[in-house]
N, C-alpha and C. Protein backbone atom coordinates (compact mmCIF):
# COMPACT_ATOMS: atom_id res chain seq x y z
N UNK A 1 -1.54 4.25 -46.74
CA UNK A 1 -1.25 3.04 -45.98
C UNK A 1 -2.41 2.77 -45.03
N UNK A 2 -3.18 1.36 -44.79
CA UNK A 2 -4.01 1.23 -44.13
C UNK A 2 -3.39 0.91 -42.36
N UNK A 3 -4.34 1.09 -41.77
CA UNK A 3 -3.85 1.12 -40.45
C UNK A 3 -3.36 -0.34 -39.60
N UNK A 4 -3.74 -1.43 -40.05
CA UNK A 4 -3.02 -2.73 -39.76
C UNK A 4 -1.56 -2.49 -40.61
N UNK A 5 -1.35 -1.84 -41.14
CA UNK A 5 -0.10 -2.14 -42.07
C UNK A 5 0.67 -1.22 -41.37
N UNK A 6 0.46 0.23 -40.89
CA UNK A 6 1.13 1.11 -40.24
C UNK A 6 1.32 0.56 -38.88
N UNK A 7 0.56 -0.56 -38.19
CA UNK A 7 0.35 -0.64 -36.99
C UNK A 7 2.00 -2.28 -37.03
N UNK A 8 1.88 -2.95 -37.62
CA UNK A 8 2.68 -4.02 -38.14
C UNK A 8 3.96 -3.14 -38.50
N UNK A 9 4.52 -2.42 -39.54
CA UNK A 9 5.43 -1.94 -39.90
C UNK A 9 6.07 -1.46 -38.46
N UNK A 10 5.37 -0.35 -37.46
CA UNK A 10 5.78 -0.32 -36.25
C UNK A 10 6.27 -1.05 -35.57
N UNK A 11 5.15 -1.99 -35.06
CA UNK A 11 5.93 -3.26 -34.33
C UNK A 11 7.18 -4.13 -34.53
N UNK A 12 6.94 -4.57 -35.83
CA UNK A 12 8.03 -4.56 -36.51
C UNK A 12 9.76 -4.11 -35.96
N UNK A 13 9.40 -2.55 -36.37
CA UNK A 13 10.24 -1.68 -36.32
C UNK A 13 10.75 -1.55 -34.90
N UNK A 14 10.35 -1.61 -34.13
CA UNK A 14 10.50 -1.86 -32.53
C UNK A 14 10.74 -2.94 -32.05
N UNK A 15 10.85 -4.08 -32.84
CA UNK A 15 11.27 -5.34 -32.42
C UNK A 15 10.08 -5.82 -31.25
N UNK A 16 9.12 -5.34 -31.36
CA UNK A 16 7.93 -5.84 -30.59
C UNK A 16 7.00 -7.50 -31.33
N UNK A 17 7.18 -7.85 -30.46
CA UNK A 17 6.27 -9.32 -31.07
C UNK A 17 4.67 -9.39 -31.12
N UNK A 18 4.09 -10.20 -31.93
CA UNK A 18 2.28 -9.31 -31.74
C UNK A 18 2.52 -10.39 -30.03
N UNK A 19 2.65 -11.51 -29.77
CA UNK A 19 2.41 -11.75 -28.58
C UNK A 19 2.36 -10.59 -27.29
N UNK A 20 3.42 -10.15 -27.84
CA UNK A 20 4.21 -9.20 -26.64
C UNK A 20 2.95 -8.22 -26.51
N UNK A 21 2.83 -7.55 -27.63
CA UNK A 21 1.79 -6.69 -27.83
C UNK A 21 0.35 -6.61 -27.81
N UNK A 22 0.04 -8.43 -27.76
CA UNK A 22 -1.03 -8.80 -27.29
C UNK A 22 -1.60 -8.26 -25.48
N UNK A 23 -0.55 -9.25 -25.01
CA UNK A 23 -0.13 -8.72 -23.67
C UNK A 23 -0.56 -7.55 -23.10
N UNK A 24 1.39 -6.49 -24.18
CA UNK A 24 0.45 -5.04 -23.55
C UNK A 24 -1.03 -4.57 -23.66
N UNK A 25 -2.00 -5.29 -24.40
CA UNK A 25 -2.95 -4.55 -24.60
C UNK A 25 -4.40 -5.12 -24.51
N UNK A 26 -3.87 -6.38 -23.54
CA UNK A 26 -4.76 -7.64 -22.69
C UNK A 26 -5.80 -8.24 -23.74
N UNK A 27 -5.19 -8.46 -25.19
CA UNK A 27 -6.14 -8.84 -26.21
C UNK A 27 -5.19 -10.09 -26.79
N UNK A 28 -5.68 -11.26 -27.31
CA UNK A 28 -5.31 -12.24 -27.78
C UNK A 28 -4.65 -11.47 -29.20
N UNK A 29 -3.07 -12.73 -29.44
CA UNK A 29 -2.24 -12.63 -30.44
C UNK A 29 -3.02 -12.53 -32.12
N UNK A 30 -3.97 -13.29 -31.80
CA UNK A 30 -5.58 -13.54 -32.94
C UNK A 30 -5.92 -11.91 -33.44
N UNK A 31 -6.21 -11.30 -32.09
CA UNK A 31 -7.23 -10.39 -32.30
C UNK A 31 -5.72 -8.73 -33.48
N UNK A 32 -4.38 -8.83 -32.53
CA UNK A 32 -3.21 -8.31 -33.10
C UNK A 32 -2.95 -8.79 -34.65
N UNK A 33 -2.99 -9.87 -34.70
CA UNK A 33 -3.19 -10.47 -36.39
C UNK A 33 -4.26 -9.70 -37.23
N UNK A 34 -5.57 -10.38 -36.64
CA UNK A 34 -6.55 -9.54 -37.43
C UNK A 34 -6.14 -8.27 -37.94
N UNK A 35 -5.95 -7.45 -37.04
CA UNK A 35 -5.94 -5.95 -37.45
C UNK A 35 -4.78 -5.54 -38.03
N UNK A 36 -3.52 -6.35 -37.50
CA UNK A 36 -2.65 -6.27 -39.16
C UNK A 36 -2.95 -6.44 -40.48
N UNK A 37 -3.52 -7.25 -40.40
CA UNK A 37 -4.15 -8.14 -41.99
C UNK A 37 -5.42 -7.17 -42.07
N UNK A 38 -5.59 -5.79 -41.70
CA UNK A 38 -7.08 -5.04 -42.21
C UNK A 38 -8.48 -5.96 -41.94
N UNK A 39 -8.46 -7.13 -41.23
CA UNK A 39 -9.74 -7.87 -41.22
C UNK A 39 -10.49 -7.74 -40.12
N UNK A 40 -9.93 -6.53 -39.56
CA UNK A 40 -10.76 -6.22 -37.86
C UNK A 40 -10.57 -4.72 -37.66
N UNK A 41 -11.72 -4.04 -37.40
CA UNK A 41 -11.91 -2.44 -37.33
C UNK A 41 -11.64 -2.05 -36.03
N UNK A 42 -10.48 -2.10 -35.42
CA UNK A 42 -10.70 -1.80 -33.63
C UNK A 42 -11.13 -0.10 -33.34
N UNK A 43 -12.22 -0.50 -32.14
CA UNK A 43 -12.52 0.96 -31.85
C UNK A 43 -11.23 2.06 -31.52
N UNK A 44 -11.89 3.29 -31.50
CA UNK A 44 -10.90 4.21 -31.23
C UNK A 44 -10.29 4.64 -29.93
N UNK A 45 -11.04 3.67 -28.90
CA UNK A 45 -10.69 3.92 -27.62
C UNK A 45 -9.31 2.76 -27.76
N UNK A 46 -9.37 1.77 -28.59
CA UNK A 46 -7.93 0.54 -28.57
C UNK A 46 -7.31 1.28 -29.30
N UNK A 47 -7.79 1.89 -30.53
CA UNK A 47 -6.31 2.58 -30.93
C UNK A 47 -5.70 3.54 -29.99
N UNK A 48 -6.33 4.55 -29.48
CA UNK A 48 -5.65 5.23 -28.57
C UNK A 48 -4.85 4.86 -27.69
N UNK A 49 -5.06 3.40 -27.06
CA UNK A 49 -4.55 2.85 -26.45
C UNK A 49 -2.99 1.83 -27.20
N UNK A 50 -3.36 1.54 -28.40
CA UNK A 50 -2.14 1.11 -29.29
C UNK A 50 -1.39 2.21 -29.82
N UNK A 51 -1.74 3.39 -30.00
CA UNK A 51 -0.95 4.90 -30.01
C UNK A 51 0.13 4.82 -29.12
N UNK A 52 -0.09 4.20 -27.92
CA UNK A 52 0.38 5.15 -26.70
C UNK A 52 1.54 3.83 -26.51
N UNK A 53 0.92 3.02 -26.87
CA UNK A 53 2.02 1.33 -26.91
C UNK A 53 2.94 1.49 -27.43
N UNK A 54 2.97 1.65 -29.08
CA UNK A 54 3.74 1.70 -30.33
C UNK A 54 4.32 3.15 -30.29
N UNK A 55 3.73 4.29 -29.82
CA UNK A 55 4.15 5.32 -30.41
C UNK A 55 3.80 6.24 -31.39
N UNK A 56 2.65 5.97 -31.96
CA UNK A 56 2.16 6.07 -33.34
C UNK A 56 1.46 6.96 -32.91
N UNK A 57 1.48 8.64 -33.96
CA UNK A 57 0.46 9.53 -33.57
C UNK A 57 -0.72 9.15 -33.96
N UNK A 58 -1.97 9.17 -33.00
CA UNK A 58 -3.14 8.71 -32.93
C UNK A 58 -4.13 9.44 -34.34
N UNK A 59 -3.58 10.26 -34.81
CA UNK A 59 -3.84 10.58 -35.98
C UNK A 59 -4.18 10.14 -36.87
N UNK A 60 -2.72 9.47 -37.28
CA UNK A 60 -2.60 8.29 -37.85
C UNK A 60 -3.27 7.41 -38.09
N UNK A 61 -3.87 6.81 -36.83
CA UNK A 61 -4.03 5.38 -36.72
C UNK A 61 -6.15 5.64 -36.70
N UNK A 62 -6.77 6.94 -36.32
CA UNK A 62 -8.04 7.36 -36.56
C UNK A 62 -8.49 7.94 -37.42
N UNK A 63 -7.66 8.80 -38.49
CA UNK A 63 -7.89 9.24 -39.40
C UNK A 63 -8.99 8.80 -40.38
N UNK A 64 -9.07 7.43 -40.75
CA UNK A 64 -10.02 6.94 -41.48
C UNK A 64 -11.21 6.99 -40.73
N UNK A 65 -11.17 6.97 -39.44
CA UNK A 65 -13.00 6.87 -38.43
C UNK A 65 -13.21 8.45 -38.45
N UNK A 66 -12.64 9.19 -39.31
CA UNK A 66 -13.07 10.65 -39.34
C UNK A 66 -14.08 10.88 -40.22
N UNK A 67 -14.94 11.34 -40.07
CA UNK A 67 -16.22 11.32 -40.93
C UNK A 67 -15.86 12.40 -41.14
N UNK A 68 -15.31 13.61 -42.29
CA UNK A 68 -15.62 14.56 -43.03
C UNK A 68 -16.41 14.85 -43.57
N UNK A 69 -17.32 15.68 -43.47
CA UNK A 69 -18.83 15.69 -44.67
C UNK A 69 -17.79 16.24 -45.67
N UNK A 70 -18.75 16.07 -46.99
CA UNK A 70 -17.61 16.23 -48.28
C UNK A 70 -17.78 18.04 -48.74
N UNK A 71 -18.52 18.43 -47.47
CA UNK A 71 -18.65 19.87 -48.25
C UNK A 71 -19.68 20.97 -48.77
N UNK A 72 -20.36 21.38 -48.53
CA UNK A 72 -21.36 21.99 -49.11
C UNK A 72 -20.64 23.26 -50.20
N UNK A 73 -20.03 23.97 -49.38
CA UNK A 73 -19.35 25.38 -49.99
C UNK A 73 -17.92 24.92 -50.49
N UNK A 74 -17.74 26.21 -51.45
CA UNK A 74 -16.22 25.79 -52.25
C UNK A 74 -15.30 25.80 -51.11
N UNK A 75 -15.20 26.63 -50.31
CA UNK A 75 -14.72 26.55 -48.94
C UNK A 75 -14.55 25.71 -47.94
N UNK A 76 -15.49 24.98 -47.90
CA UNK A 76 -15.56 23.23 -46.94
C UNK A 76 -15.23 22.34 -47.72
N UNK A 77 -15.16 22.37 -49.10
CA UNK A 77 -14.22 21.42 -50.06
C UNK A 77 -12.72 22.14 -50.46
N UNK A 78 -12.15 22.80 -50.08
CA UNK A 78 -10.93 23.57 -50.05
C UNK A 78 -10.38 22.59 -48.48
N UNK A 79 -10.99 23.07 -47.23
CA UNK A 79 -10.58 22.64 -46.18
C UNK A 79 -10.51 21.01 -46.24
N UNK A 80 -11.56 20.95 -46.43
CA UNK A 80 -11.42 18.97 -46.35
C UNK A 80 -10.38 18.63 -47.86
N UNK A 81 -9.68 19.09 -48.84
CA UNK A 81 -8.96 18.94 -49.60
C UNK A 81 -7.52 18.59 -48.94
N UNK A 82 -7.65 20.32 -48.10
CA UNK A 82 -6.03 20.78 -47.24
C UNK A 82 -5.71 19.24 -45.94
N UNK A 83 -7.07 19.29 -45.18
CA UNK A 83 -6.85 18.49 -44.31
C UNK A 83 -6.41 17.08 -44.81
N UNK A 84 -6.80 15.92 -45.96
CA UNK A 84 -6.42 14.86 -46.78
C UNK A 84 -5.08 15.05 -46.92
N UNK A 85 -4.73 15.91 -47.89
CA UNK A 85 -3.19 16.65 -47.44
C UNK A 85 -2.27 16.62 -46.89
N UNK A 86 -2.44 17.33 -45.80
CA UNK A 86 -2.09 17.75 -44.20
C UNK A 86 -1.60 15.71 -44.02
N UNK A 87 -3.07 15.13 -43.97
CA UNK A 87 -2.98 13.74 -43.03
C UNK A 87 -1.78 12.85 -43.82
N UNK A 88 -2.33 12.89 -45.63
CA UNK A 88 -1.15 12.28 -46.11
C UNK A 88 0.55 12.54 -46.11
N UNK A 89 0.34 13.39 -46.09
CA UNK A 89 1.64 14.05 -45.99
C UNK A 89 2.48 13.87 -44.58
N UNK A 90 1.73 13.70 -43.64
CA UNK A 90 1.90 13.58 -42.19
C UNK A 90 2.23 11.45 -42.04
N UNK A 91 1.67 10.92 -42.67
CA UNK A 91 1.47 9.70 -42.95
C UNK A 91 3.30 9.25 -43.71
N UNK A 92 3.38 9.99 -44.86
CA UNK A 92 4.79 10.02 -45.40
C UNK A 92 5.61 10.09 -44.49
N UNK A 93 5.54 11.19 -44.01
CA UNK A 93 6.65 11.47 -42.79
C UNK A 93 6.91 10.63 -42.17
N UNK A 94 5.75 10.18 -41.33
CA UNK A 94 6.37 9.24 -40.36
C UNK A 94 6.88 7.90 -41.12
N UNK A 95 6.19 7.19 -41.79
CA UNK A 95 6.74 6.05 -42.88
C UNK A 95 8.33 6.10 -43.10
N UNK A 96 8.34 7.19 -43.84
CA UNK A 96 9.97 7.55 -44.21
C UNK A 96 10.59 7.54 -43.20
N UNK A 97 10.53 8.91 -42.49
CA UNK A 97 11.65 8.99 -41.46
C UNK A 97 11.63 7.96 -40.28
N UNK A 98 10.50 7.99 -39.33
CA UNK A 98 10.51 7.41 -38.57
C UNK A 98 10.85 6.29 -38.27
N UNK A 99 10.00 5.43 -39.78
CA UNK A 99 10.15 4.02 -39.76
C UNK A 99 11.20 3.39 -41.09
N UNK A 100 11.38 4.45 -41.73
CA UNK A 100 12.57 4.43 -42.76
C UNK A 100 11.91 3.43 -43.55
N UNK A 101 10.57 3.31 -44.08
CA UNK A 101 10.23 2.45 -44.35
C UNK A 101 9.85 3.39 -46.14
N UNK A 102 9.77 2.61 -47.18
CA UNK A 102 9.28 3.17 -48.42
C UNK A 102 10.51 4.17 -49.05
N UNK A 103 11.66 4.18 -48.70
CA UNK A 103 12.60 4.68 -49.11
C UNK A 103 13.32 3.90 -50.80
């Protein structure tokens, strides 16, 4: 799931309006659209800050600005395998349970 879509499904789910959420986060209803619709990359200092709004482990919502090198040793491609993993799997969770969403 991309992170405008996890970030929307939330709001959503909270009965939060993007206005509202504009507000909390002193950025135009425009700029909340964009990044639902994937057409705006917000830094990681706003997601942290939309983490803490919505609720959403910041994990989540930075995961993709994680630069993993892909590995040199069978060992650093084992770990960066587990960690993809780890994130998707962590990603399910919250979807399902949290947001009861994809059931």
């Amino acid at each position: 799931m991309k992170i405008g879509n996890l970030i929307k499904i939330t709001r959503m789910n909270k009965g939060i309006s993007q206005d509202i959420l504009a507000d909390m986060l002193n950025v135009s209803k425009n700029y909340i659209s964009l990044i639902e619709n994937n057409k705006k990359d917000p830094s990681i200092s706003f997601l942290k800050k939309m983490s803490k709004h919505l609720d959403i482990p910041l994990i989540l919502l930075v995961w993709n600005k994680i630069d993993l090198p892909a590995g040199k040793t069978k060992e650093e491609k084992i770990i960066k395998e587990q960690l993809t993993k780890m994130f998707e799997k962590a990603q399910q969770i919250y979807s399902k349970k949290i947001l009861n969403y994809g059931k």
